[in-house]
Protein backbone atom coordinates (compact mmCIF):
# COMPACT_ATOMS: atom_id res chain seq x y z
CA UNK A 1 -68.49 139.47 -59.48
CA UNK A 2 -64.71 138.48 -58.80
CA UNK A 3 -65.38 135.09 -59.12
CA UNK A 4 -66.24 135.81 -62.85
CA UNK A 5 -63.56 138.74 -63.53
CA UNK A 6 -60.72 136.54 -62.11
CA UNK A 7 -62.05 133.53 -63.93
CA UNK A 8 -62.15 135.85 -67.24
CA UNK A 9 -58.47 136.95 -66.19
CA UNK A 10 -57.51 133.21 -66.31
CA UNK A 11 -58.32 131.74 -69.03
CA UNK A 12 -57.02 134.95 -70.88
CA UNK A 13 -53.95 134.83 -69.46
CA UNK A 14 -50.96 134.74 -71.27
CA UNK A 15 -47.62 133.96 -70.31
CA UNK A 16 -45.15 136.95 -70.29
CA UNK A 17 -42.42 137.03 -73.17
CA UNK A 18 -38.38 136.93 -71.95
CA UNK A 19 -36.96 140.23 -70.70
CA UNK A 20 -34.13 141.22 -72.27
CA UNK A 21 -31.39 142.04 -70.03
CA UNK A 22 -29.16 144.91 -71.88
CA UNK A 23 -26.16 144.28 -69.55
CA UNK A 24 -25.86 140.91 -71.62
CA UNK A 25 -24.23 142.87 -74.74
CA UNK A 26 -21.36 143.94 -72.28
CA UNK A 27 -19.36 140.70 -71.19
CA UNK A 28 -20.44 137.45 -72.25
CA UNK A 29 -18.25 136.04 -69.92
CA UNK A 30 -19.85 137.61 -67.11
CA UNK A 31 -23.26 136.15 -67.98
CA UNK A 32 -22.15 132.53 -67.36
CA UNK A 33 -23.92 129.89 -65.57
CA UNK A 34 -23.43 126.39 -64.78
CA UNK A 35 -25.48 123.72 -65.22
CA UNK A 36 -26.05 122.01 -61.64
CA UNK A 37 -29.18 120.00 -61.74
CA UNK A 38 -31.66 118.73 -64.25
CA UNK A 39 -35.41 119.21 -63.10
CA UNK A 40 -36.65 118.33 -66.40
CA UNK A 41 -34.91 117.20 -69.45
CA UNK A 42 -34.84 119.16 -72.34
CA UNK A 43 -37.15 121.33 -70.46
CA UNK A 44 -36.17 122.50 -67.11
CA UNK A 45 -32.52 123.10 -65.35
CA UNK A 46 -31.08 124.40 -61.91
CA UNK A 47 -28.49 126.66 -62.51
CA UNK A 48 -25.64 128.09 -61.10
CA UNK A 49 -25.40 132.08 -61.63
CA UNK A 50 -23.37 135.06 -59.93
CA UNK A 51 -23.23 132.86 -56.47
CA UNK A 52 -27.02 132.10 -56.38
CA UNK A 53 -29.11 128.75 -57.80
CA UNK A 54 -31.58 130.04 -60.14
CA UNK A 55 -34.36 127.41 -62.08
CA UNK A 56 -33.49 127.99 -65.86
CA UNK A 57 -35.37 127.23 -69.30
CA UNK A 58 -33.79 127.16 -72.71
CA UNK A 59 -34.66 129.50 -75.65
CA UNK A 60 -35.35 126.64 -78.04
CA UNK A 61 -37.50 123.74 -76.85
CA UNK A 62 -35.31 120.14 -76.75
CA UNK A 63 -31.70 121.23 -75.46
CA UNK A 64 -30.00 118.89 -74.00
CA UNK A 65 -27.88 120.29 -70.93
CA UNK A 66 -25.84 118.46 -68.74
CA UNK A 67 -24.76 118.86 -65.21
CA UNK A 68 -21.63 120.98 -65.35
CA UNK A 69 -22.05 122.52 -68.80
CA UNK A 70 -21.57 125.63 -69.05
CA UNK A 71 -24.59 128.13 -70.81
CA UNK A 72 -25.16 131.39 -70.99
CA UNK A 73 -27.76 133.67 -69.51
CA UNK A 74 -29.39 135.78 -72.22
CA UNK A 75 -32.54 136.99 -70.01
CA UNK A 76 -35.63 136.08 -67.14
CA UNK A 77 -39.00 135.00 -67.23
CA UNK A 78 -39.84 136.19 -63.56
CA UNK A 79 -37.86 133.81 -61.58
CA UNK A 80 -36.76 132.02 -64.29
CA UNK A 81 -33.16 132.65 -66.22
CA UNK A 82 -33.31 131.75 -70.24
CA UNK A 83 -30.29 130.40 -71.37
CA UNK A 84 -28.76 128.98 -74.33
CA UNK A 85 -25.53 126.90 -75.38
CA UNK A 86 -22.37 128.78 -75.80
């Protein structure tokens, strides 16, 4: 019987929408990252954010980001910061 319900579970499984972080309307400033690695281009970044690495995905699909450039955070997907050009 849990074979089935988690099998049901997966294949109905979506994944979760951005949270949006209120905080961001403060400072923009504040919600900088920088760009440190790129896992997968277009796709996929390591950032750096508030004195932690953090994996990072853009709000529009294709971005190009480049070591160093600097984005900002605009919410989290789980582990994962959304960011955008500034």
């Amino acid at each position: 019987m849990f074979a089935h319900n988690f099998a049901s579970f997966q294949s109905n499984h979506i994944s979760p929408a951005p949270i949006y972080l209120p905080w961001l309307d403060d400072e923009q400033s504040e919600h900088e990252a920088v760009i440190e690695d790129v896992l997968e281009p277009g796709k996929e970044w390591r950032v750096r954010y508030k004195a932690s690495f953090w994996k990072a995905c853009a709000t529009k699909a294709g971005l190009q980001f480049s070591p160093k450039d600097v984005v900002q955070v605009v919410g989290r997907q789980n582990l994962t910061l959304v960011i955008q050009g500034l």
